[in-house]
Protein backbone atom coordinates (compact mmCIF):
# COMPACT_ATOMS: atom_id res chain seq x y z
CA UNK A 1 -1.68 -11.14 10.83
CA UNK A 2 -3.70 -8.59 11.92
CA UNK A 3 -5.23 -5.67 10.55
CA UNK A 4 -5.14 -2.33 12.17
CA UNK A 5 -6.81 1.19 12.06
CA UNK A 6 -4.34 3.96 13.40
CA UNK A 7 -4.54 7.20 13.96
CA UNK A 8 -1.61 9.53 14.08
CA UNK A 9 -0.59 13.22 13.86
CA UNK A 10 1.74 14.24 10.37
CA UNK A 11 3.44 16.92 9.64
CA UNK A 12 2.01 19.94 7.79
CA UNK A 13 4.23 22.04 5.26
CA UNK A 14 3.86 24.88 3.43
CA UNK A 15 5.67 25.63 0.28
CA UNK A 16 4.97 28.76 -0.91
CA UNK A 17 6.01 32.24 0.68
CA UNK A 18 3.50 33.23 3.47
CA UNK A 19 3.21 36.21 6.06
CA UNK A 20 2.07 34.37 8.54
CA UNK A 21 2.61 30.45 9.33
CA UNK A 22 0.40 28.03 10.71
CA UNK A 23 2.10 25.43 13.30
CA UNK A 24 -0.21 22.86 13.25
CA UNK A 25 -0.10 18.89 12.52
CA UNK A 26 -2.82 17.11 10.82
CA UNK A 27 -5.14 14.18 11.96
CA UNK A 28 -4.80 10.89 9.55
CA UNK A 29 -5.96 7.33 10.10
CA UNK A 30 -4.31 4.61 8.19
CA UNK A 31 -5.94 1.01 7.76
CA UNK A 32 -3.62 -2.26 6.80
CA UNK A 33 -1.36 -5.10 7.66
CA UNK A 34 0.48 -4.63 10.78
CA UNK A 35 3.56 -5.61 9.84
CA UNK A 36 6.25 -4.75 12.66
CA UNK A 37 5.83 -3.82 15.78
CA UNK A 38 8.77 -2.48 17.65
CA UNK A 39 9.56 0.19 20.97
CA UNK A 40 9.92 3.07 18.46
CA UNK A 41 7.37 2.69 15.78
CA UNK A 42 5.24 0.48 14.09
CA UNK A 43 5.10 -0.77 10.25
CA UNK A 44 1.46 -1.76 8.16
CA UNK A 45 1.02 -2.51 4.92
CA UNK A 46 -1.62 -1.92 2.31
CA UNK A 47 -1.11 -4.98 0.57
CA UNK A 48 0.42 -8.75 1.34
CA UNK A 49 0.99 -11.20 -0.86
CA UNK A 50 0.75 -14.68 1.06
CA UNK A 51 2.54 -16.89 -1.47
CA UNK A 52 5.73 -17.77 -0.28
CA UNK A 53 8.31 -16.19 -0.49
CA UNK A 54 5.76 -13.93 1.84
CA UNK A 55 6.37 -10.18 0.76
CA UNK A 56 4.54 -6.79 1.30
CA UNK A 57 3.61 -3.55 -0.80
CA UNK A 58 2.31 -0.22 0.05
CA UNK A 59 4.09 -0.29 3.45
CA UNK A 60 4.22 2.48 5.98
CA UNK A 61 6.08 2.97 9.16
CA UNK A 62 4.68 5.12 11.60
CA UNK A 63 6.79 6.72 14.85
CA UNK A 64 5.27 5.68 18.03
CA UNK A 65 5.14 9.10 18.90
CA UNK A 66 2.83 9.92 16.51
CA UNK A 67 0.48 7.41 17.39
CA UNK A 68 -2.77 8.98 19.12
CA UNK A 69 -4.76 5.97 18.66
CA UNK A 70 -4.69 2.30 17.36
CA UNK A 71 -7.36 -0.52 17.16
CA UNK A 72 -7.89 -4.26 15.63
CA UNK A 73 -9.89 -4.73 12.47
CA UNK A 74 -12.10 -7.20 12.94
């Protein structure tokens, strides 16, 4: 399984009442499992417990769209 660093553009929200809004998206990098990998996004996990049955925690799925940059750990 391999282990991935990926960085991707979020959305940004703002809950309070502003005059003036910002539309920008912020810059995050996520590090783990890579899970899935499918046309339309991909899934890592933080966390994956080998024992069978095989299961995973801290998971995250990502939009390939979002996706500005991904690379193998190690």
């Amino acid at each position: 399984m391999k282990i991935v660093e990926v960085t991707w553009m979020d959305a940004h929200s703002q809950d309070a009442w502003h005059e003036k809004l910002e539309s920008s998206l912020r810059s995050c990098q996520t590090a783990g499992y890579l899970v899935l990998d499918t046309d339309d996004a991909i899934v890592i996990a933080g966390m994956v417990d080998l024992e069978p049955p095989v299961t995973y925690a801290c998971a995250m799925t990502i939009p390939k769209s979002a996706i500005k940059k991904m690379r193998k750990i190690g």
